[in-house]
Protein backbone atom coordinates (compact mmCIF):
# COMPACT_ATOMS: atom_id res chain seq x y z
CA UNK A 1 16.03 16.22 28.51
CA UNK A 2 15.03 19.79 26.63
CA UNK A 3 14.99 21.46 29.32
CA UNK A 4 18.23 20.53 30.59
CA UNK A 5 19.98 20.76 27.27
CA UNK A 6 18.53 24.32 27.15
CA UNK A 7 19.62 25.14 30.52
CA UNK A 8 23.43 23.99 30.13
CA UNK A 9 23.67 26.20 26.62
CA UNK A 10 21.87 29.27 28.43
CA UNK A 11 18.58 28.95 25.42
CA UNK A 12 15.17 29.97 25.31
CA UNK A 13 13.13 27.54 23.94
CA UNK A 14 12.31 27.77 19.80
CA UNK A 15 11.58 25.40 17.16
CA UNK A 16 15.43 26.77 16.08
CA UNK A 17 16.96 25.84 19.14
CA UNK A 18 14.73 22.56 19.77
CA UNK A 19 15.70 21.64 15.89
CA UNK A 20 19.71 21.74 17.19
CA UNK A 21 18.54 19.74 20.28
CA UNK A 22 17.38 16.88 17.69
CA UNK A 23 20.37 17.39 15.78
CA UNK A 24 22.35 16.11 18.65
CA UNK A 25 20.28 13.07 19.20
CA UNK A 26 19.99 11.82 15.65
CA UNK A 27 22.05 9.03 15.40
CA UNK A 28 25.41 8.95 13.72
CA UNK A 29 24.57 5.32 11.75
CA UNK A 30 21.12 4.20 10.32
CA UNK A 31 18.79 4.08 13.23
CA UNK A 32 17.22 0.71 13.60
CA UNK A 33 13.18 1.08 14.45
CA UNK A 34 13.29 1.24 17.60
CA UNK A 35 15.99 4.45 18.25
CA UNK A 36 13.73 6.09 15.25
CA UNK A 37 10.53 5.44 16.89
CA UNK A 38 11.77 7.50 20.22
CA UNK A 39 13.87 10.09 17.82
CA UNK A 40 9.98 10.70 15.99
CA UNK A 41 8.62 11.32 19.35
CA UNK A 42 10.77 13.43 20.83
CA UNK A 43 10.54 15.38 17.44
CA UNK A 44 6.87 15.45 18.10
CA UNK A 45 7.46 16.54 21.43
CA UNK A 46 9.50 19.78 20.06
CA UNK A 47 6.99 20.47 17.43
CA UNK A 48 4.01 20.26 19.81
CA UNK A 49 5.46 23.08 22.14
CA UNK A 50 6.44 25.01 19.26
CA UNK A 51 2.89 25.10 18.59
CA UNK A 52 1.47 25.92 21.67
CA UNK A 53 4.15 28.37 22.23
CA UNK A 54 2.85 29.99 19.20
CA UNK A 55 -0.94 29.63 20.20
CA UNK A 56 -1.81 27.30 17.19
CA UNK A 57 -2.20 23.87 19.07
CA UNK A 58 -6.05 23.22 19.10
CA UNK A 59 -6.45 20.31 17.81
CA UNK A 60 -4.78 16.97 17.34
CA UNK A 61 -1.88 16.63 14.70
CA UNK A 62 0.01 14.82 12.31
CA UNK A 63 3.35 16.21 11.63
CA UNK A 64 4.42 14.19 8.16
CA UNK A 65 8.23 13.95 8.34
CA UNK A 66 8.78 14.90 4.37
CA UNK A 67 6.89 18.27 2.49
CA UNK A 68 5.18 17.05 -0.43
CA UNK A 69 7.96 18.71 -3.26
CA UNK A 70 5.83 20.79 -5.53
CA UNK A 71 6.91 23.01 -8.39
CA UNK A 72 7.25 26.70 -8.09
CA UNK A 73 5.31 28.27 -11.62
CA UNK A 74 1.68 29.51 -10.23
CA UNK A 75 0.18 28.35 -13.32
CA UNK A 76 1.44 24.97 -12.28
CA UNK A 77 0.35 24.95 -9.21
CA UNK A 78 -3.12 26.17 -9.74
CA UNK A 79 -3.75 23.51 -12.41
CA UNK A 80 -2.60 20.87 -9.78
CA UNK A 81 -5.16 21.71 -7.64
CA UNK A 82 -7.56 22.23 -10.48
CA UNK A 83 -6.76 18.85 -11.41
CA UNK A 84 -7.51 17.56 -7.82
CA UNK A 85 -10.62 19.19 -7.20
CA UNK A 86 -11.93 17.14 -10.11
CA UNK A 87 -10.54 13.68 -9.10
CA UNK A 88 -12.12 14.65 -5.80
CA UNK A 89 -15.81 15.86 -7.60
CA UNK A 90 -15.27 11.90 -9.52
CA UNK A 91 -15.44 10.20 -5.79
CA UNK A 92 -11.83 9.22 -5.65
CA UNK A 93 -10.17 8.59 -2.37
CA UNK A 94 -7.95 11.49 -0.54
CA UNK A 95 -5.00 8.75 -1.08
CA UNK A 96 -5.50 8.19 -4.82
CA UNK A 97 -6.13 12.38 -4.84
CA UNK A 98 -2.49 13.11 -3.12
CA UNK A 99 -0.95 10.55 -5.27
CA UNK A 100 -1.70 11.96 -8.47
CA UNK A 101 -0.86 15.31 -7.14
CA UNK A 102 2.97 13.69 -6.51
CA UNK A 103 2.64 12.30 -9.88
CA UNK A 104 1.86 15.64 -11.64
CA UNK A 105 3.92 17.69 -9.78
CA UNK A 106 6.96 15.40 -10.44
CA UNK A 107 6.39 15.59 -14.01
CA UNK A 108 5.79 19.72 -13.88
CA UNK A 109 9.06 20.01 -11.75
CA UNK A 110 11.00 18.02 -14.82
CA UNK A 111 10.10 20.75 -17.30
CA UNK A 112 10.97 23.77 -14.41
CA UNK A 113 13.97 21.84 -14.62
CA UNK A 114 13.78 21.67 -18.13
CA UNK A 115 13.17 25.63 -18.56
CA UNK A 116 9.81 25.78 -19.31
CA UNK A 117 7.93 27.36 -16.98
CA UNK A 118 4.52 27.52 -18.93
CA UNK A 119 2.28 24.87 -20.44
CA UNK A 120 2.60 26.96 -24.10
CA UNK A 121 6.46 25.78 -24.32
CA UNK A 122 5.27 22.02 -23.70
CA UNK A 123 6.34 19.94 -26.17
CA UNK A 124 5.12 16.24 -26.87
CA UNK A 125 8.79 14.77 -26.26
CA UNK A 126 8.70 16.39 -23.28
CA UNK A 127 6.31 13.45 -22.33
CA UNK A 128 8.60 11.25 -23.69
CA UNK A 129 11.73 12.22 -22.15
CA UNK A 130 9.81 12.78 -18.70
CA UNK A 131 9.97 8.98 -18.76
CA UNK A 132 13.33 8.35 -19.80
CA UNK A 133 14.74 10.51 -17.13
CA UNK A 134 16.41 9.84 -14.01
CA UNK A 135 13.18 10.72 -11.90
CA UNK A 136 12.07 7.52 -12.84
CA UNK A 137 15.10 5.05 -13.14
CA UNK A 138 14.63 3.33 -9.53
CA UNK A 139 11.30 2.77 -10.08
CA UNK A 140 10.26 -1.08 -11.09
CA UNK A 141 7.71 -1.41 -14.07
CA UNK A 142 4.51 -1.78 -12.30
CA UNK A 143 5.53 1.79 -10.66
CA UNK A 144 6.20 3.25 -14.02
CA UNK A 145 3.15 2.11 -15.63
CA UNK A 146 1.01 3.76 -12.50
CA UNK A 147 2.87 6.95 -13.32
CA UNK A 148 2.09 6.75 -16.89
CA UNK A 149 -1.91 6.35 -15.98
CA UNK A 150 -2.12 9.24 -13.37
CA UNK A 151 0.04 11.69 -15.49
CA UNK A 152 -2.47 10.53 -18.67
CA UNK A 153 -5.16 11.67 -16.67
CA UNK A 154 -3.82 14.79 -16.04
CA UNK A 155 -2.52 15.39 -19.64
CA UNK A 156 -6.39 14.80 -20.82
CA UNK A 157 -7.73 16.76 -18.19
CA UNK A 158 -5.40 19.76 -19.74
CA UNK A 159 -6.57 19.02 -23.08
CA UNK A 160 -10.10 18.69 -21.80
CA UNK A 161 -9.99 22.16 -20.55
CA UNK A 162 -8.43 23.49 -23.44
CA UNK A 163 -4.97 24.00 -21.62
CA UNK A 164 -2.96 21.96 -24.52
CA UNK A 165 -5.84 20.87 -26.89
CA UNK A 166 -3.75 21.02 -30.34
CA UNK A 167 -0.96 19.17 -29.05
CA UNK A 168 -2.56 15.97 -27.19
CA UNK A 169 0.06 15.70 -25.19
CA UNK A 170 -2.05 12.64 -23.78
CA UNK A 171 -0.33 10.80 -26.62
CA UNK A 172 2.71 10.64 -25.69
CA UNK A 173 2.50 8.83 -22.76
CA UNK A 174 3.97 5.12 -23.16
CA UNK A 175 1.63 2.75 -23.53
CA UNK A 176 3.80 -0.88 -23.28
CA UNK A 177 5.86 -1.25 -20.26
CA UNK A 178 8.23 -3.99 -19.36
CA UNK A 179 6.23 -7.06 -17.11
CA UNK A 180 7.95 -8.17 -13.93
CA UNK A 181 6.33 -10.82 -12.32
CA UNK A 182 7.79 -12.03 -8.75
CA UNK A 183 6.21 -14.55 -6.28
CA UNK A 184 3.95 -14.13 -3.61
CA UNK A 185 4.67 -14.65 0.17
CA UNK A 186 1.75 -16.38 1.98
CA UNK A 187 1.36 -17.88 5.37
CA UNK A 188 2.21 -21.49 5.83
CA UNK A 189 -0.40 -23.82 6.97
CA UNK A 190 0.49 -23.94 10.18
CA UNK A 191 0.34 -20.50 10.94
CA UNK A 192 -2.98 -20.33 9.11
CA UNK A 193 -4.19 -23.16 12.01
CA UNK A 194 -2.72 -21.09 14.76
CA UNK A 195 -4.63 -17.56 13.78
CA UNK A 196 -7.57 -19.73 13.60
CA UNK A 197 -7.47 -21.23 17.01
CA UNK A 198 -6.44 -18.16 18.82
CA UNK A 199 -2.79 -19.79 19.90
CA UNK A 200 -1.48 -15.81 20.22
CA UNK A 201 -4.64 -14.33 21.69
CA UNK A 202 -4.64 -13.14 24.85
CA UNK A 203 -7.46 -12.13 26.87
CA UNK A 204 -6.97 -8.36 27.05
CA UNK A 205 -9.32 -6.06 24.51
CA UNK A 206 -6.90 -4.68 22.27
CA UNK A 207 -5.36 -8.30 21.59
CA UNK A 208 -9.26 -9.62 21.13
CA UNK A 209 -9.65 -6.67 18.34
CA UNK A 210 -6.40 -7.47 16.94
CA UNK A 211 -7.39 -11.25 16.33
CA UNK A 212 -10.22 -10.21 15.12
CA UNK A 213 -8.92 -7.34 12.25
CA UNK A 214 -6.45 -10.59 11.27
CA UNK A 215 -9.36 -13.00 11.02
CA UNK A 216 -10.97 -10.25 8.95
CA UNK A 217 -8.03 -10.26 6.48
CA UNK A 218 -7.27 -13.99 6.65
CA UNK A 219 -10.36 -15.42 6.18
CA UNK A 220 -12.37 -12.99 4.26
CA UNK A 221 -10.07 -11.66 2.27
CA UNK A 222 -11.15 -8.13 3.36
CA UNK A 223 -8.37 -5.14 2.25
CA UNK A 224 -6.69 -3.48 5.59
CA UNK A 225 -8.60 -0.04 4.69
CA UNK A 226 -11.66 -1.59 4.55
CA UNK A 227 -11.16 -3.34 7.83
CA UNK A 228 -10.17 -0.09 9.86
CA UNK A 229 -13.65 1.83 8.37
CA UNK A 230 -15.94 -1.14 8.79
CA UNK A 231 -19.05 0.14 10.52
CA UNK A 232 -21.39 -1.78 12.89
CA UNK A 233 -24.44 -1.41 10.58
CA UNK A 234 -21.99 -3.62 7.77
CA UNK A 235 -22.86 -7.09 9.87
CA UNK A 236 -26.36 -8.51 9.41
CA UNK A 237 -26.35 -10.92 12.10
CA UNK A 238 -29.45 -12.07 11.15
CA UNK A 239 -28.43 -13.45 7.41
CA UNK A 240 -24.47 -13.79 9.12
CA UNK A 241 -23.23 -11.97 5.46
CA UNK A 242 -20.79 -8.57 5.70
CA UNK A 243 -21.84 -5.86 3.36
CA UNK A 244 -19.50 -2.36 2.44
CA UNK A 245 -18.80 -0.37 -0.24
CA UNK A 246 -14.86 -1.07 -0.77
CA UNK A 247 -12.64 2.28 -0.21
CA UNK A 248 -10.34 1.79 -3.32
CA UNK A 249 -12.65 0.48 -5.75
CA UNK A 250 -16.05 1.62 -4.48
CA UNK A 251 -17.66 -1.44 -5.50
CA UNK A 252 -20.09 -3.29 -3.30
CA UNK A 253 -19.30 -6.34 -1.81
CA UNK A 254 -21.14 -9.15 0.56
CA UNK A 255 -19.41 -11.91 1.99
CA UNK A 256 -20.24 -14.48 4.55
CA UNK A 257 -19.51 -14.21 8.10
CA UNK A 258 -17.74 -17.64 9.27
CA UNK A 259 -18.49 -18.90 12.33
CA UNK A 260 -14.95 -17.67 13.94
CA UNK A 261 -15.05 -14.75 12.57
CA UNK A 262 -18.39 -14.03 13.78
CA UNK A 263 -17.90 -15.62 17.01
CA UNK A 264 -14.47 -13.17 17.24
CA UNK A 265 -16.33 -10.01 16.26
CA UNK A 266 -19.34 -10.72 18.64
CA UNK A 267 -16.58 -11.27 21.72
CA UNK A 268 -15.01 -8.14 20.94
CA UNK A 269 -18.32 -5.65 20.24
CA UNK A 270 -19.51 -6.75 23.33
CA UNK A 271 -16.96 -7.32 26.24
CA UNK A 272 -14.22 -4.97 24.95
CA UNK A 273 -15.10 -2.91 22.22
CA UNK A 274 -15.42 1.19 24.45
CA UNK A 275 -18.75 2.03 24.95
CA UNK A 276 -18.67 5.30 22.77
CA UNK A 277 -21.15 6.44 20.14
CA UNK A 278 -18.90 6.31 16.91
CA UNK A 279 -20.03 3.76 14.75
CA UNK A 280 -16.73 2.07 13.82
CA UNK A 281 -16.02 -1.21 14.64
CA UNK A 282 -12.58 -1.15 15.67
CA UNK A 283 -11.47 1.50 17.88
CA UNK A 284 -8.60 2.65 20.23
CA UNK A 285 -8.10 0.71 23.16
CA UNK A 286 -7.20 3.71 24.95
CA UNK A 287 -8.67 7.14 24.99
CA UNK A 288 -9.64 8.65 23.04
CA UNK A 289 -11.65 5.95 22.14
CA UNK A 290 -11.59 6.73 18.48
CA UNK A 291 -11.56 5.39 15.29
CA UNK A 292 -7.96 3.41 14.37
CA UNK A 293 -6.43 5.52 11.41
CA UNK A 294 -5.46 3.91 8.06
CA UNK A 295 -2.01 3.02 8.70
CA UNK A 296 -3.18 1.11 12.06
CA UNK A 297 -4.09 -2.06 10.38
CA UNK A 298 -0.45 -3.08 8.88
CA UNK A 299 1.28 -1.68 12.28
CA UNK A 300 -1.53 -4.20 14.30
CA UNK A 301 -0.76 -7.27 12.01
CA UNK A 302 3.37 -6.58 11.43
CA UNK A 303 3.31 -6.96 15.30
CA UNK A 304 0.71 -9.94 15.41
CA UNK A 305 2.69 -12.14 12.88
CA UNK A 306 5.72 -11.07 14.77
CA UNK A 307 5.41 -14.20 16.70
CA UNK A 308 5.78 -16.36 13.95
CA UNK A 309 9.10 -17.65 12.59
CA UNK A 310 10.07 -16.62 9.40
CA UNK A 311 9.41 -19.61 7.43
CA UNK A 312 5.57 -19.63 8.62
CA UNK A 313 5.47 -16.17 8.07
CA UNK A 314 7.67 -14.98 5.53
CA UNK A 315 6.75 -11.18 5.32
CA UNK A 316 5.07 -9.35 8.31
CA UNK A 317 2.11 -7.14 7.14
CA UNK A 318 -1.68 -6.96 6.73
CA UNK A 319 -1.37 -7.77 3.00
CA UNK A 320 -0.47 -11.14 3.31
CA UNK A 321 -3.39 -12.30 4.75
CA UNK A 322 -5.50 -11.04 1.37
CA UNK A 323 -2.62 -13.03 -0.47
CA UNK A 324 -2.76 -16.26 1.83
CA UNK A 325 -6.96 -15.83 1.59
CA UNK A 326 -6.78 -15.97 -2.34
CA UNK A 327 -3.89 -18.51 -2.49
CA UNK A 328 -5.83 -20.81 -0.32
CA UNK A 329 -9.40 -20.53 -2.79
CA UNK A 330 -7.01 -20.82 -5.76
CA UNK A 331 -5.90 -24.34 -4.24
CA UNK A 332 -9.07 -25.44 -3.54
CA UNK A 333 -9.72 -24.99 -7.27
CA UNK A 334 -12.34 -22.12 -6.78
CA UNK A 335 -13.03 -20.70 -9.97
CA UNK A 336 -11.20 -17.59 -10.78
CA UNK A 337 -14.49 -15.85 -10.83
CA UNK A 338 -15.58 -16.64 -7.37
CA UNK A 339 -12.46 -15.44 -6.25
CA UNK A 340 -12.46 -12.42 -8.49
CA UNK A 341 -16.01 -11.35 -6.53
CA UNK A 342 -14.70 -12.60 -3.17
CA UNK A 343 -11.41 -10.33 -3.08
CA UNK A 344 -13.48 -7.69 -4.47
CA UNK A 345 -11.48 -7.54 -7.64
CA UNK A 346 -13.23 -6.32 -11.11
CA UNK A 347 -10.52 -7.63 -13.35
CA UNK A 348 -10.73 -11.76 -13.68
CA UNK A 349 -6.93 -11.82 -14.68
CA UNK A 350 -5.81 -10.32 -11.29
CA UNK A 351 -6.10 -13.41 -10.07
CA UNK A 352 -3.36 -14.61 -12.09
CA UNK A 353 -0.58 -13.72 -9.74
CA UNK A 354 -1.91 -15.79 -6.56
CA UNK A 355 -1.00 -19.06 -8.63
CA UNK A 356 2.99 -18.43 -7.70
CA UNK A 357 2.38 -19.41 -4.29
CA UNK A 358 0.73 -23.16 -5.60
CA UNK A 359 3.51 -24.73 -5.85
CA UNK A 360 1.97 -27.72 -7.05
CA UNK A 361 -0.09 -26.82 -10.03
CA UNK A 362 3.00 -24.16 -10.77
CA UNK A 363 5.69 -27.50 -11.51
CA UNK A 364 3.21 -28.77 -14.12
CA UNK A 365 4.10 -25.96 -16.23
CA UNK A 366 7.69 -26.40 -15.43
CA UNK A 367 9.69 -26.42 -18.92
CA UNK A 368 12.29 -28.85 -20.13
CA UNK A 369 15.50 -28.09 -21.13
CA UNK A 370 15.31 -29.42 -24.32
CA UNK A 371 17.97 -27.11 -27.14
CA UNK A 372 19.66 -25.85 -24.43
CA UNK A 373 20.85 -28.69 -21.99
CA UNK A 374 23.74 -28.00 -20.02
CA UNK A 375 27.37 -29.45 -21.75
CA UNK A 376 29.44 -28.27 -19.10
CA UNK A 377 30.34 -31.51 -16.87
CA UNK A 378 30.86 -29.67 -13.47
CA UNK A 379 27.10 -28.04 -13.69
CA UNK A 380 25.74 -31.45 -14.47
């Protein structure tokens, strides 16, 4: 299709004349998934020969589809990556790491836009107005609270290297943020029952490893990231327990390995799992056989619950199963601290939020209407 487009408007090939080619196949209304799937790869397709036109394509790539917006003062910029050389040197994830870089460098572009390209002209209501600004009106209260941690990070970190020590700008950040609670989505029972049995598992390899990454999350409890690096030295088969150090919290869990789970993980290792030396579990089915990347997990279980109606499975991702696995313990009236240690959480109180989806503990605290019953006669 480039080449022919190319031939009929008499062009040499260039990321310029490839970028018009796009242009022309973008759709005209919002894409659904599939027309933007096959618009990324054909985007792919005209950055990968741009590449090797140029002599740069030598190894494999990721071409992100947005530049990380960044502000344009040097000072800024250095003390961004200042900042995340440290969060790197404290063991933080590369995730966390490029988050509070978006973080920071939202807040620095605010005072470019401000005027005030230097950290001298920073003023504490700066801070203050940084959060009261537009850059952060979509954003729901849980998102404005993470905000207000990462850019208090970076704020001491600044003070801590003597950047802005008089002012402690650190203060200024808001401290009490509006709650918004909402309800969970879990699996219904009868879905749970069908993952279980295998009902949707079919007897090629990359459908085995899929059942088995959903058992993982379902009946352990076990975050998607944790799933896609688990490592063949984590299962003692001996003791049947699972042991890892979790990727966003680098705690140390163990949990037990159920029988199905087990059984699923010892089908796949050993009648479909490649025969390659990397030590990941869960590989691609294709070559090159190599690890799954992070993202793989949620893309493996939207399409796995896909075959479940929407009351069974009311939101299609790998985080539900986490939710359905500590909504099921909570119903079962497993102490908050089991679960707690189970899901790998540090904070007791986290556990809070799973009791939305018990629907029958959650009417005993129902409320009566009592001072203000209804008077209207067509509401009643």
């Amino acid at each position: 299709m480039l080449k022919a487009y190319l031939e009929e408007n008499g062009l040499e090939f260039s990321i310029e004349s490839g970028e018009k080619w796009l242009l022309e196949l973008y759709p005209c209304t919002p894409p659904t998934k599939s027309q933007y799937v096959l618009y990324a790869a054909r985007r792919r397709t005209v950055l990968l020969l741009s590449e090797c036109q140029e002599g740069k394509l030598d190894t494999w790539r990721i071409y992100p589809k947005k530049k990380a917006l960044r502000p344009e003062s040097a000072e800024y910029l250095k003390l961004i990556e200042c900042h995340a050389e440290k969060l790197h040197a404290n063991g933080l994830a590369k995730n966390t790491v490029n988050l509070a870089k978006c973080v920071v460098s939202s807040f620095l572009i605010y005072l470019e836009e401000s005027g005030k390209y230097i950290l001298s002209e920073v003023m504490p209501q700066d801070v203050t107005g940084y959060f009261a600004s537009d850059k952060l009106s979509e954003r729901k209260p849980e998102g404005i609270k993470s905000y207000a941690y990462r850019l208090k990070s970076f704020l001491s970190f600044l003070e801590d290297i003597g950047a802005v020590a008089e002012k402690k700008l650190s203060l200024s950040v808001p401290k009490v943020f509006g709650k918004q609670e909402s309800i969970i989505k879990v699996l219904s029972e009868k879905a749970v029952n069908s993952i279980r049995n295998g009902d949707i598992k079919s007897d090629k390899g990359a459908a085995v490893r899929n059942h088995t990454m959903i058992l993982l999350g379902l009946r352990l409890g076990i975050r998607q990231s944790d799933i896609v690096e688990m490592k063949l030295t984590d299962i003692d088969w001996r003791n049947d327990i699972v042991s890892f150090i979790q990727k966003k919290t680098q705690v140390p869990i163990t949990l037990p390995l159920l029988p199905d789970v087990g059984n699923s993980l010892m089908e796949y290792i050993l009648e479909f799992r490649p025969k390659v030396s990397d030590d990941k579990i869960f590989l691609r089915h294709y070559a090159p056989f190599q690890a799954l990347s992070p993202r793989c997990m949620n893309t493996i279980a939207g399409y796995y619950l896909s075959a479940f109606k929407l009351e069974d499975c009311p939101q299609y991702g790998a985080h539900i199963l986490r939710r359905t696995f500590a909504t099921g313990m909570l119903r079962n009236n497993i102490p908050r601290s089991i679960i707690s240690a189970s899901i790998g959480q540090i904070d007791l109180n986290s556990v809070d939020v799973y009791l939305s989806a018990d629907e029958e503990r959650m009417r005993k605290c129902a409320l009566d209407l009592k001072g203000i019953e209804c008077v209207r006669w067509d509401l009643t």
